[in-house]
N, C-alpha and C. Protein backbone atom coordinates (compact mmCIF):
# COMPACT_ATOMS: atom_id res chain seq x y z
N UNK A 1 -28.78 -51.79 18.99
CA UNK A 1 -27.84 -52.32 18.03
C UNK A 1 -26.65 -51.37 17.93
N UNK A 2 -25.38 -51.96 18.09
CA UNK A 2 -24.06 -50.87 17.91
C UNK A 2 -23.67 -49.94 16.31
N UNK A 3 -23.51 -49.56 16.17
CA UNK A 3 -23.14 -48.46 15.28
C UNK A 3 -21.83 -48.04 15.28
N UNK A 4 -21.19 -47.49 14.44
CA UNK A 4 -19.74 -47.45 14.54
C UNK A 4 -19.17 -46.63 15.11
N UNK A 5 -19.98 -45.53 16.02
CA UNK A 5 -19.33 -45.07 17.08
C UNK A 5 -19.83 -45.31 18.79
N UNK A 6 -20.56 -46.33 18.58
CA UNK A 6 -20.88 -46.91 19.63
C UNK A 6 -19.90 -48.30 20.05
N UNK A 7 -19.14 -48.12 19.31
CA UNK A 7 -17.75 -49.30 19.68
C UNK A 7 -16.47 -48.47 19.71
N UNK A 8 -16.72 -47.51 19.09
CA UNK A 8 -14.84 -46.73 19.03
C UNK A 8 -13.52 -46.98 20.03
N UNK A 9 -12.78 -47.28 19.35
CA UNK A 9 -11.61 -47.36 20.25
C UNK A 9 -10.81 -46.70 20.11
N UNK A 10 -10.79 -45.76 21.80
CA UNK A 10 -10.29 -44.72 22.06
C UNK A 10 -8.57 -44.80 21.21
N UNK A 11 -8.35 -43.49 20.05
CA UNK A 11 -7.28 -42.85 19.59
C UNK A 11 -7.18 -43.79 17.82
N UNK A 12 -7.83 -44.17 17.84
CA UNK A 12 -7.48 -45.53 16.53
C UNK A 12 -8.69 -45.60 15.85
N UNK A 13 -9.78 -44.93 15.74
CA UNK A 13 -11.10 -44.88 15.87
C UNK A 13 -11.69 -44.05 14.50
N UNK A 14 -10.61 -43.23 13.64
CA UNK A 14 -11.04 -42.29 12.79
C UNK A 14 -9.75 -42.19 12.04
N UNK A 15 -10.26 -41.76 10.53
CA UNK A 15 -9.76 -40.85 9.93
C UNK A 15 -8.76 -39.94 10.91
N UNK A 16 -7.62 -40.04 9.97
CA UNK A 16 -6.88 -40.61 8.85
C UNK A 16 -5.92 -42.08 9.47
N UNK A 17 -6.08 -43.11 9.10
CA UNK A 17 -5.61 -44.36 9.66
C UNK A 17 -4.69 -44.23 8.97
N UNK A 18 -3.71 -43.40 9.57
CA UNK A 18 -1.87 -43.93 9.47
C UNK A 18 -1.33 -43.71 11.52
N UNK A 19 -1.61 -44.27 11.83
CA UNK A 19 -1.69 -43.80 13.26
C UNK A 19 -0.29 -45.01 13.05
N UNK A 20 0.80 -44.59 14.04
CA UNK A 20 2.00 -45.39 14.03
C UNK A 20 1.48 -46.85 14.40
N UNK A 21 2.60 -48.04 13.48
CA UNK A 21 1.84 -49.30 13.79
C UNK A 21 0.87 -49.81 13.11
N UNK A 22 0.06 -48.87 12.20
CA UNK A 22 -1.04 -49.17 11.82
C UNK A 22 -1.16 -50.87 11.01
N UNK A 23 -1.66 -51.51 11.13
CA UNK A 23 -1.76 -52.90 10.36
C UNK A 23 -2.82 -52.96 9.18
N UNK A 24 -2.41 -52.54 8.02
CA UNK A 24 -3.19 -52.25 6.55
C UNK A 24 -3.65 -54.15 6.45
N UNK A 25 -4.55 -54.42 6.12
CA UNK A 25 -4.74 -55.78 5.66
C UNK A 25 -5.40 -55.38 4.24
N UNK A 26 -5.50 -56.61 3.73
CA UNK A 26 -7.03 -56.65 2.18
C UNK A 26 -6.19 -58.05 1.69
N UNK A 27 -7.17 -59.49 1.87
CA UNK A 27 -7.06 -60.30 2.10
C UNK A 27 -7.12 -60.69 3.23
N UNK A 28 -7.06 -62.24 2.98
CA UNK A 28 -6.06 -63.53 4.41
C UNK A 28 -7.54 -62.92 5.15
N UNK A 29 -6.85 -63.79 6.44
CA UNK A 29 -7.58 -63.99 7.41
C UNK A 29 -8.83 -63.31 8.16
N UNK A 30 -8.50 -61.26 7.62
CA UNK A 30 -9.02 -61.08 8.28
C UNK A 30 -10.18 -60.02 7.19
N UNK A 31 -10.48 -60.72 6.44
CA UNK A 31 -11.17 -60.47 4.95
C UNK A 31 -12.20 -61.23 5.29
N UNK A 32 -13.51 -60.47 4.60
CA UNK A 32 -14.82 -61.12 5.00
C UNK A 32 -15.16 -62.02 3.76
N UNK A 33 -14.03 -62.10 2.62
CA UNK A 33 -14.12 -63.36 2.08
C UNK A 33 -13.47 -64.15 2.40
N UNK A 34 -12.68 -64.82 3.63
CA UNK A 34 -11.98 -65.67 4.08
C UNK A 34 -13.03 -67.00 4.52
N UNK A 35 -12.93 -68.49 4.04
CA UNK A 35 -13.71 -69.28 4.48
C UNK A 35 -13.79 -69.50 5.93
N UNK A 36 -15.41 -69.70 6.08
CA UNK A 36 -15.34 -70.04 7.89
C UNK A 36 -16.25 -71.11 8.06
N UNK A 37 -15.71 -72.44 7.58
CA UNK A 37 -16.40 -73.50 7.29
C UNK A 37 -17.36 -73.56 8.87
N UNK A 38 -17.08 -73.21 10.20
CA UNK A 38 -17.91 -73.34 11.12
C UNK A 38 -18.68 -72.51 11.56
N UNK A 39 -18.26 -71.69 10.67
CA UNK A 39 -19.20 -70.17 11.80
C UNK A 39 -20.86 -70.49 11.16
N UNK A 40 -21.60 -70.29 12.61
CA UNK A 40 -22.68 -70.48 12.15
C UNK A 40 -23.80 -69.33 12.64
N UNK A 41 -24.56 -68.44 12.12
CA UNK A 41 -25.31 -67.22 12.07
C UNK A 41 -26.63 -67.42 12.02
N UNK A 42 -27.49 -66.59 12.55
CA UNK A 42 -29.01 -66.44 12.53
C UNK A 42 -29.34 -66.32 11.34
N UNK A 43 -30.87 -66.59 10.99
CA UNK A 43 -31.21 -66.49 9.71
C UNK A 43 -31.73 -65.19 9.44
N UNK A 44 -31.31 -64.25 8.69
CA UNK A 44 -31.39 -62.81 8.86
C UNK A 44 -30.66 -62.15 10.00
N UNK A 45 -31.33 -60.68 10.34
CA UNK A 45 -30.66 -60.33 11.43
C UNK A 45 -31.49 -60.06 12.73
N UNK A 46 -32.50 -60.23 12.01
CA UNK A 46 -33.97 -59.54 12.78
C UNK A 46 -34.58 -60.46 12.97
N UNK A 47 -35.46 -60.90 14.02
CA UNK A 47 -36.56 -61.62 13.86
C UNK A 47 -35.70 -63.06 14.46
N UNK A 48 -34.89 -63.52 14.96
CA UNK A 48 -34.53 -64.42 14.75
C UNK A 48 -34.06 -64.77 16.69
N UNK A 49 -33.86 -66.27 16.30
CA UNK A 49 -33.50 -66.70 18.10
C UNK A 49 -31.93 -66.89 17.66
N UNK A 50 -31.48 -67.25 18.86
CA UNK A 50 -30.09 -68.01 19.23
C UNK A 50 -30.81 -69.18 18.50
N UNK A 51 -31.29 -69.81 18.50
CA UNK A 51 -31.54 -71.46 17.89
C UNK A 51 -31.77 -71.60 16.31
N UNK A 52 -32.07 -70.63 15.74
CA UNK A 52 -32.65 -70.02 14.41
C UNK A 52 -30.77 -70.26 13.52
N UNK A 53 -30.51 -70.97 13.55
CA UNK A 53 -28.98 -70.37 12.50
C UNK A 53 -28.58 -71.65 11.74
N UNK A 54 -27.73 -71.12 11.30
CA UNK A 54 -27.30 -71.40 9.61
C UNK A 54 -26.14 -71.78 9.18
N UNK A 55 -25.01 -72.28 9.11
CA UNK A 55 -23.72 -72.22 8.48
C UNK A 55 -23.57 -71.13 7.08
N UNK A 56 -22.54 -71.18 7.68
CA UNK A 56 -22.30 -69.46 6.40
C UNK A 56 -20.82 -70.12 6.46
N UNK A 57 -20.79 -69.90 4.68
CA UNK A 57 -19.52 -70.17 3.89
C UNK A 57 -18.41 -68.82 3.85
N UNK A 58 -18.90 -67.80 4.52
CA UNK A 58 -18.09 -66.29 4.65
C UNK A 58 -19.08 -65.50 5.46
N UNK A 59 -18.18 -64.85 5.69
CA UNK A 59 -19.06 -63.23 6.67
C UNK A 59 -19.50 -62.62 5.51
N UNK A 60 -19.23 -62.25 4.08
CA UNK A 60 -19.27 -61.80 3.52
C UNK A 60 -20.77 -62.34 3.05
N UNK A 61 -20.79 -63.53 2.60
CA UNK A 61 -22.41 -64.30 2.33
C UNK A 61 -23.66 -63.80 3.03
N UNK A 62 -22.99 -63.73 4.37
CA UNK A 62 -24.07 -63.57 5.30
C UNK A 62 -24.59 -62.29 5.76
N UNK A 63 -23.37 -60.97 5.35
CA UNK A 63 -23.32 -60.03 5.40
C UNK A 63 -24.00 -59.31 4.78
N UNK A 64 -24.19 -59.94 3.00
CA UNK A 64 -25.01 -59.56 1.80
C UNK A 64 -26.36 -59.75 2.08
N UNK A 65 -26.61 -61.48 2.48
CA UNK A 65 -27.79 -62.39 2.55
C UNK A 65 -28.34 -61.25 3.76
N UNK A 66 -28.10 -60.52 4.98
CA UNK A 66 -28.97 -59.73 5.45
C UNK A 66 -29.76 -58.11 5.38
N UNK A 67 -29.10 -58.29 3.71
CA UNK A 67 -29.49 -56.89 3.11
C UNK A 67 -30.84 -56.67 2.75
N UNK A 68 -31.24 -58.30 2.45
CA UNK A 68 -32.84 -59.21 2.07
C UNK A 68 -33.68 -58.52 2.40
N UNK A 69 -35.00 -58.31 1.68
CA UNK A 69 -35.88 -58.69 2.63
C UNK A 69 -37.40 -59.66 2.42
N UNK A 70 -36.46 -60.55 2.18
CA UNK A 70 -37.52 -61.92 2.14
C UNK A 70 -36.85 -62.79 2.51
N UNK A 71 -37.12 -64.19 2.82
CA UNK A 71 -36.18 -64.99 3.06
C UNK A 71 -35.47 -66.01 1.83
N UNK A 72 -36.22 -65.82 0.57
CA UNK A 72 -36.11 -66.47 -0.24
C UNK A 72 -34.65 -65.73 -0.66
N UNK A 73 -34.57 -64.24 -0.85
CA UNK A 73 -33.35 -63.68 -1.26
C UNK A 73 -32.17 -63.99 -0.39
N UNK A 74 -32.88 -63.78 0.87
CA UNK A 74 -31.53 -64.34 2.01
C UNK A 74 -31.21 -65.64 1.58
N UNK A 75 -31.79 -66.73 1.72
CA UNK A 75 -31.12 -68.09 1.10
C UNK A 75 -30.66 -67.86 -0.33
N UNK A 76 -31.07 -67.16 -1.30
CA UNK A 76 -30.62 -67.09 -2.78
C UNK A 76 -28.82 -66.61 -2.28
N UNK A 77 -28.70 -65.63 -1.50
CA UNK A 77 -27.53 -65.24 -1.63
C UNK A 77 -27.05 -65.98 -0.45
N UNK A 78 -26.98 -66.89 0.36
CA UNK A 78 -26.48 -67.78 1.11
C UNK A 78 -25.90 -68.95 0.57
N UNK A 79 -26.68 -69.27 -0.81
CA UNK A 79 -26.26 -70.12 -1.38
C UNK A 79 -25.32 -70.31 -2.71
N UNK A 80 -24.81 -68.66 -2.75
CA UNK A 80 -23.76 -68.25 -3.98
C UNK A 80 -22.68 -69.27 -3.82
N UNK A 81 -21.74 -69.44 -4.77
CA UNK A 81 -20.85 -70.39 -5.00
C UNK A 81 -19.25 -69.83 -4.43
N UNK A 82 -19.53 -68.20 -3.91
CA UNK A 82 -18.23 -67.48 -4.14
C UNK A 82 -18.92 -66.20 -2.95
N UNK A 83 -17.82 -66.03 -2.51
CA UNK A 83 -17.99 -64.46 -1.78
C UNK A 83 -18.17 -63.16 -2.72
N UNK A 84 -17.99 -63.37 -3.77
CA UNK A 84 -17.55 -62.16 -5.00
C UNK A 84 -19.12 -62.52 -5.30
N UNK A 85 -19.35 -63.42 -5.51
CA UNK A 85 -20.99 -63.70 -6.35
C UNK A 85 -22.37 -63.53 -5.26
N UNK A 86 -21.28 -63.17 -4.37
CA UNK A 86 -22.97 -63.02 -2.92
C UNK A 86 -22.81 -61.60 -2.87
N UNK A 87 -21.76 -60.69 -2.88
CA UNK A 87 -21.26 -58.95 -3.00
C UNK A 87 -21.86 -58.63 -4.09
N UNK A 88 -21.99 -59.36 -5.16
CA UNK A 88 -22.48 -59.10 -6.80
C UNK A 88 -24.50 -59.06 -6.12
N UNK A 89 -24.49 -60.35 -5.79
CA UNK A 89 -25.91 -60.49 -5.39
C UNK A 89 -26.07 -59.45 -4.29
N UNK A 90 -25.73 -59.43 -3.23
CA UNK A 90 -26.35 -58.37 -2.43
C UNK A 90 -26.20 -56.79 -3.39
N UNK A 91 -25.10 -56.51 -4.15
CA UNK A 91 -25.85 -55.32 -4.76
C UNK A 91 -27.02 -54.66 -5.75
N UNK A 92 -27.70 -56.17 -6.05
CA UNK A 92 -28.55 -56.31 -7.11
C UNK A 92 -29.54 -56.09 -6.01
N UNK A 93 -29.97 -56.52 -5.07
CA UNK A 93 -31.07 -56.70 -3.96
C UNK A 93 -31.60 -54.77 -3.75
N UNK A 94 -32.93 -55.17 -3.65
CA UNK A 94 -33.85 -53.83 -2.90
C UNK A 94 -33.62 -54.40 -1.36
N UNK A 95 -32.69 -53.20 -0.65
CA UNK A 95 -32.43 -52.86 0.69
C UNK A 95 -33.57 -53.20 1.19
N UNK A 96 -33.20 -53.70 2.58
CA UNK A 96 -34.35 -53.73 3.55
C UNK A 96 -34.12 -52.13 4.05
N UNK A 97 -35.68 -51.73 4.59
CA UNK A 97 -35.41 -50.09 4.70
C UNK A 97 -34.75 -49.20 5.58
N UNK A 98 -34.55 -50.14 6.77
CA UNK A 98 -33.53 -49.59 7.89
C UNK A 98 -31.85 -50.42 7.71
N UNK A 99 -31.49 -50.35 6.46
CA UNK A 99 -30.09 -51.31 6.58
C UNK A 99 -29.38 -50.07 6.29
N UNK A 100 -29.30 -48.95 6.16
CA UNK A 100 -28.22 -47.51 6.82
C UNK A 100 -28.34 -47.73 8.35
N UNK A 101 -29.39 -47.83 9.61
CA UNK A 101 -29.13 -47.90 10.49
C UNK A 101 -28.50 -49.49 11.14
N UNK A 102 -28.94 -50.31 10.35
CA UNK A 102 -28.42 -51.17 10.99
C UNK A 102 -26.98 -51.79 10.53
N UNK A 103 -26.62 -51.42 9.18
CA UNK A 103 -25.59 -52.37 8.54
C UNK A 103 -24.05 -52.29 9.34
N UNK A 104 -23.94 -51.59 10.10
CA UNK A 104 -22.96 -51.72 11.20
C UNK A 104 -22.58 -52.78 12.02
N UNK A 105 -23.86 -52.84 12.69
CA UNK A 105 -24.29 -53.94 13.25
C UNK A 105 -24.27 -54.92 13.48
N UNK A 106 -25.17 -55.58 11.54
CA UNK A 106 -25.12 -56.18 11.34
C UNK A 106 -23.63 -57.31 11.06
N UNK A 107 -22.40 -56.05 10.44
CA UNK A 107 -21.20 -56.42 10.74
C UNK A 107 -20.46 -56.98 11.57
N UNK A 108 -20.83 -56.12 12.92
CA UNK A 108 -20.23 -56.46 14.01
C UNK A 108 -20.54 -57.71 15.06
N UNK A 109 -21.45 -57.93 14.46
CA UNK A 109 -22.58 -59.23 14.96
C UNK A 109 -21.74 -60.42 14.04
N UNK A 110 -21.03 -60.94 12.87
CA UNK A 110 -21.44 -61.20 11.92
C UNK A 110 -19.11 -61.62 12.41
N UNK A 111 -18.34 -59.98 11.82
CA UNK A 111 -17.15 -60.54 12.82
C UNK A 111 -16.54 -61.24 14.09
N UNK A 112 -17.85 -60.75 15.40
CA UNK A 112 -17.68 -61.18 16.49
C UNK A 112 -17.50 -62.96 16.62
N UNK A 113 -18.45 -63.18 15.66
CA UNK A 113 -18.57 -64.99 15.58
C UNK A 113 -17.99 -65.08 15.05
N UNK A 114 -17.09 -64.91 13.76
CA UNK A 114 -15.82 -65.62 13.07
C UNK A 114 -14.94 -65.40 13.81
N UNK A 115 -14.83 -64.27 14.83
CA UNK A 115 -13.24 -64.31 15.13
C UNK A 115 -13.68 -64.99 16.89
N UNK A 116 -14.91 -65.65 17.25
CA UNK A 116 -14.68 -66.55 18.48
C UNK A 116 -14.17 -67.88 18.15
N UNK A 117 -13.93 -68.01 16.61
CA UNK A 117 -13.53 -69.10 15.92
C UNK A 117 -12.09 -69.55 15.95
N UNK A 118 -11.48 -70.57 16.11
CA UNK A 118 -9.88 -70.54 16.14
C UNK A 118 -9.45 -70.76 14.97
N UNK A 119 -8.90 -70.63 13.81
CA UNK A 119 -7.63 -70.19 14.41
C UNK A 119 -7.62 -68.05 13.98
N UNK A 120 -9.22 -67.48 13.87
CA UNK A 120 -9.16 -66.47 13.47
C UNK A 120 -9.35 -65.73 15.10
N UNK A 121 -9.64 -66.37 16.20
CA UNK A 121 -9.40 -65.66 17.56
C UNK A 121 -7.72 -65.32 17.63
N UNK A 122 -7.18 -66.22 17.45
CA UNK A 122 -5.88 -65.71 17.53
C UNK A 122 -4.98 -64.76 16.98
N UNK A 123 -5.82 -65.57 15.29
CA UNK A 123 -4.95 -64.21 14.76
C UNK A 123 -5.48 -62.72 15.06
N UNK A 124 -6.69 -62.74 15.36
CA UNK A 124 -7.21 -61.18 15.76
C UNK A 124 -6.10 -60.73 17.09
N UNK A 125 -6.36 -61.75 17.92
CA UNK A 125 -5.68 -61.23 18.82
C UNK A 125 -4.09 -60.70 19.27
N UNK A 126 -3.55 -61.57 18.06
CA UNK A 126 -1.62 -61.17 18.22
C UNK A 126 -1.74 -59.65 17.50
N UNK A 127 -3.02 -59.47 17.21
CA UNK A 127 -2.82 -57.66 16.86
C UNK A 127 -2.83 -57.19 17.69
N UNK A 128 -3.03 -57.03 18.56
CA UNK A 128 -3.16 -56.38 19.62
C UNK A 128 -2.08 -55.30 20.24
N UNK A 129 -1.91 -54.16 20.31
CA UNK A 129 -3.03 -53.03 19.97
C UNK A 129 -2.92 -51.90 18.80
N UNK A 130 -2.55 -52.64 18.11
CA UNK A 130 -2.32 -52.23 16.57
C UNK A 130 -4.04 -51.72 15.56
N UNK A 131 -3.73 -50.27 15.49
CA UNK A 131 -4.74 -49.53 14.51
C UNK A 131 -5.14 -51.06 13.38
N UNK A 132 -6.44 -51.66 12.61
CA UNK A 132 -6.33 -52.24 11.67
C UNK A 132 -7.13 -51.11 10.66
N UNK A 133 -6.63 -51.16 9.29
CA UNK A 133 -7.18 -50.78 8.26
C UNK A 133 -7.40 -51.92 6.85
N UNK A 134 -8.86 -51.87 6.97
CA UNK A 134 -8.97 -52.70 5.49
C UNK A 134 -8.23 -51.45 4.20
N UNK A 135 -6.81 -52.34 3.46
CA UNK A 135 -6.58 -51.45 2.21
C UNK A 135 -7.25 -51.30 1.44
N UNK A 136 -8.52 -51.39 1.20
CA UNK A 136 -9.48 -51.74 -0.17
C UNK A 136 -8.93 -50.68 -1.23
N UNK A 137 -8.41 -51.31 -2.37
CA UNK A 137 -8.17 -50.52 -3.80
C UNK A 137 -9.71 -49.32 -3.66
N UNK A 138 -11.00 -50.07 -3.28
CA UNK A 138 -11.93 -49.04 -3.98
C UNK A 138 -13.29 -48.53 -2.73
N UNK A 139 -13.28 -49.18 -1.53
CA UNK A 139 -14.41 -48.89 -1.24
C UNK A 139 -13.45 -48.04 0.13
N UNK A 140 -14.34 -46.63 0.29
CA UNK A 140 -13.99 -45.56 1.15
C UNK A 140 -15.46 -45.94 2.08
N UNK A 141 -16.33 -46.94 2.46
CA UNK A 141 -17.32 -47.06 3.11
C UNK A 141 -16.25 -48.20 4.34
N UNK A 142 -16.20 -49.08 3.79
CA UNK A 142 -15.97 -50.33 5.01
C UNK A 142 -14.11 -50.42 5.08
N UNK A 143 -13.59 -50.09 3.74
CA UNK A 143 -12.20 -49.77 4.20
C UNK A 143 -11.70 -48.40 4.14
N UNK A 144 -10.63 -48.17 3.95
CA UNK A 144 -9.67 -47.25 4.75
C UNK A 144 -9.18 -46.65 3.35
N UNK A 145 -9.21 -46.64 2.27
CA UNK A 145 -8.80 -46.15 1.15
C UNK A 145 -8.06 -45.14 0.88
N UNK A 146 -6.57 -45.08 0.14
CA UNK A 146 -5.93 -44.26 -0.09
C UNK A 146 -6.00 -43.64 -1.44
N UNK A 147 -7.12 -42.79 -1.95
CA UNK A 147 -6.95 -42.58 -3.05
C UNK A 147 -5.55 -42.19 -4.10
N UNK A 148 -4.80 -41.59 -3.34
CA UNK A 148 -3.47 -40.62 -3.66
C UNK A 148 -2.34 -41.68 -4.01
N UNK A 149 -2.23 -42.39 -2.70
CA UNK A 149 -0.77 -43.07 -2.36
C UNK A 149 -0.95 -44.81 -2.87
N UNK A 150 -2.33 -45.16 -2.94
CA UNK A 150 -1.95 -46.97 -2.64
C UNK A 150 -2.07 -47.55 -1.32
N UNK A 151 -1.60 -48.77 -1.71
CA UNK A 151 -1.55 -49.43 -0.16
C UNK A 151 0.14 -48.98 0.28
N UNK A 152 0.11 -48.75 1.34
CA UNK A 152 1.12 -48.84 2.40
C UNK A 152 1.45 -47.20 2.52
N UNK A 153 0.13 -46.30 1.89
CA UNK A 153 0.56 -44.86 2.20
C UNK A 153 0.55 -44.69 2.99
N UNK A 154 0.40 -42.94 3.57
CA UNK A 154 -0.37 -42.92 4.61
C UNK A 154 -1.27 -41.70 4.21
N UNK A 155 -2.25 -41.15 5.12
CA UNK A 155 -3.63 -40.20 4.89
C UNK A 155 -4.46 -40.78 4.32
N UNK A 156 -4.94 -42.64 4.67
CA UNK A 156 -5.68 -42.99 4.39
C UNK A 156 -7.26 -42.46 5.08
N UNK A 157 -8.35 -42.03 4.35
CA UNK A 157 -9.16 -41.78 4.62
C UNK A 157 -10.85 -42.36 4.66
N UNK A 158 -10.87 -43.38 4.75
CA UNK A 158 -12.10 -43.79 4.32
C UNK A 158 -12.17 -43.99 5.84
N UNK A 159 -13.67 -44.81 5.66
CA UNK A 159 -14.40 -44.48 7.08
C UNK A 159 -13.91 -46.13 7.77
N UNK A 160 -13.38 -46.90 7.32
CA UNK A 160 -12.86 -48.26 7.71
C UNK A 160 -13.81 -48.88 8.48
N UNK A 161 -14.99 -49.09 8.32
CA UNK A 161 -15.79 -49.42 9.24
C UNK A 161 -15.81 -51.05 9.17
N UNK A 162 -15.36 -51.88 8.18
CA UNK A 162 -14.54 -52.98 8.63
C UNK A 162 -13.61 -52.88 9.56
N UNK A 163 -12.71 -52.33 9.47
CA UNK A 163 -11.55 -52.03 10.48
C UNK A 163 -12.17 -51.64 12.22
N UNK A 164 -12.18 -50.70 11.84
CA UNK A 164 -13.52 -50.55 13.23
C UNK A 164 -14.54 -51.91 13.99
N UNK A 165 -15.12 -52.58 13.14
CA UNK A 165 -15.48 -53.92 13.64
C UNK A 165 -14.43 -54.83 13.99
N UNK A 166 -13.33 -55.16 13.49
CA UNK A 166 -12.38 -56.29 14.00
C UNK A 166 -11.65 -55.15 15.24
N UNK A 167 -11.42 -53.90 14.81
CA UNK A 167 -10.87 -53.35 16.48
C UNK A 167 -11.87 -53.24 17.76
N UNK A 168 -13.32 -53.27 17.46
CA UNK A 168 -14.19 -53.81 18.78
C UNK A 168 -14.13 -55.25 19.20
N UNK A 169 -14.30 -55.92 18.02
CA UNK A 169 -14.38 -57.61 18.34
C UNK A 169 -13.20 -57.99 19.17
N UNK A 170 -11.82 -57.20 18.91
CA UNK A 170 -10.89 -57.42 19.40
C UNK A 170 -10.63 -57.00 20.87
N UNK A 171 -11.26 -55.74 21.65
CA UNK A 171 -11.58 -55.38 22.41
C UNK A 171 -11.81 -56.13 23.10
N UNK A 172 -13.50 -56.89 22.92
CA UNK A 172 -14.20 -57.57 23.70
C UNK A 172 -13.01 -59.18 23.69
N UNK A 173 -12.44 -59.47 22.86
CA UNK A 173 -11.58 -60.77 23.06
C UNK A 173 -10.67 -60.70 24.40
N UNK A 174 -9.52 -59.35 24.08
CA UNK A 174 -8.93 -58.66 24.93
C UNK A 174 -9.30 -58.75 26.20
N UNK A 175 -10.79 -57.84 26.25
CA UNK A 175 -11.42 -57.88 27.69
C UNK A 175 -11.44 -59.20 28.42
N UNK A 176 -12.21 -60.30 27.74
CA UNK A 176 -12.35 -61.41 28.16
C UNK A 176 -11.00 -62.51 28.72
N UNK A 177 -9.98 -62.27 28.07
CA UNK A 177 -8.73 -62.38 27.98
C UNK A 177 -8.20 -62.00 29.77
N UNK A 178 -8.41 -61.13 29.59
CA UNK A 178 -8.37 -60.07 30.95
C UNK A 178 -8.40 -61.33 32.41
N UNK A 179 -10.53 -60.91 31.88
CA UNK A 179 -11.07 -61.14 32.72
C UNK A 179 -10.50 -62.67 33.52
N UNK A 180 -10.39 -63.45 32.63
CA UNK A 180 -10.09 -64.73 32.90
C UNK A 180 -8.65 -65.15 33.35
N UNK A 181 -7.93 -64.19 33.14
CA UNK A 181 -6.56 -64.31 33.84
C UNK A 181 -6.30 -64.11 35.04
N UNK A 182 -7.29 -62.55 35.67
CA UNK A 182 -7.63 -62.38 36.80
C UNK A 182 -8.65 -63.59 37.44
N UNK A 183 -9.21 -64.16 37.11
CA UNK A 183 -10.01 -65.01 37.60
C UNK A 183 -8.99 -65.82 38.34
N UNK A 184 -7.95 -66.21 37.68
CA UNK A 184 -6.78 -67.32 38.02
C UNK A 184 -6.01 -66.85 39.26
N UNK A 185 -6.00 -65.36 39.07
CA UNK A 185 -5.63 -65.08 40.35
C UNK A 185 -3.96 -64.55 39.64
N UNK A 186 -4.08 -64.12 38.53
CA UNK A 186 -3.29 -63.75 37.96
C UNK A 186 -3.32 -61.85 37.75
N UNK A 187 -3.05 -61.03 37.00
CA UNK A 187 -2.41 -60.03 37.23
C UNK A 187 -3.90 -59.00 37.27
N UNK A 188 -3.78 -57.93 37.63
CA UNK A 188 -4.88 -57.15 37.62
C UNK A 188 -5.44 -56.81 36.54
């Protein structure tokens, strides 16, 4: 399972995300409360097939719902009314006991499928190759937080490990991107 330095992208990858260019988001599109009426996910994260899945109303739902560990809690928080009310619910939940090693992962598993989605493949991709930082007012875990300055400082320091997941997902889009152009017989 990847971990957040098992995806790094080389120079854009760490503390302190003011790297020139940098693209601050919090909201829109590329917010794990953004609706993704199609994306559809395994039930949990573990234990589960390619055939095993679910429609998820946000990454964020599904993100919480695999903090579970029963399935009854996973559907309790699958079935919140709001992305804010499944973040509320997953922090009420007793952790499953390896979700420090896996909750990376579980992320990156979780972005990769919303953004094979259109019209959020694209927008991932006109970033390209632009640093992203989630601005989050408060969390120094998954965004990029400027305690000092606000949004649009710079010496943002948090560990952006949202940010870090949409700059791998974006990678692998990129790559594929690549690959298939050369296929055409197009540029190296």
């Amino acid at each position: 399972m990847p971990n957040a330095d098992g995806c790094a992208v080389a120079g854009i990858d760490r503390p302190p995300w003011n790297a020139p260019n940098t693209m601050y988001f919090y909201r829109g599109p590329f917010s794990n409360f953004a609706p993704t009426p199609d994306l559809w996910l395994p039930y949990g994260y573990y234990g589960h097939t390619e055939t095993d899945q679910v429609a998820v109303q946000t990454v964020e739902h599904w993100f919480q719902a695999c903090k579970a560990t029963s399935r009854r809690e996973f559907d309790r928080i699958l079935g919140c009314s709001s992305a804010g009310e499944a973040k509320r619910a997953g922090r009420e939940l007793q952790l499953r006991s390896d979700w420090e090693q896996v909750k990376f992962g579980v992320m990156l598993f979780a972005v990769q499928g919303k953004f094979a989605l259109e019209p959020y493949r694209s927008a991932l991709l006109i970033t390209y190759p632009r640093p992203l930082a989630e601005a989050s007012p408060s969390d120094f875990v998954w965004g990029a937080r400027d305690p000092d300055r606000g949004y649009g400082g710079r010496g943002y320091g948090g560990r952006n490990l949202l940010g870090v997941a949409l700059m791998c997902a974006r990678a692998e889009l990129v790559a594929d991107v690549h690959s298939r152009v050369t296929a055409l017989g197009g540029t190296r």
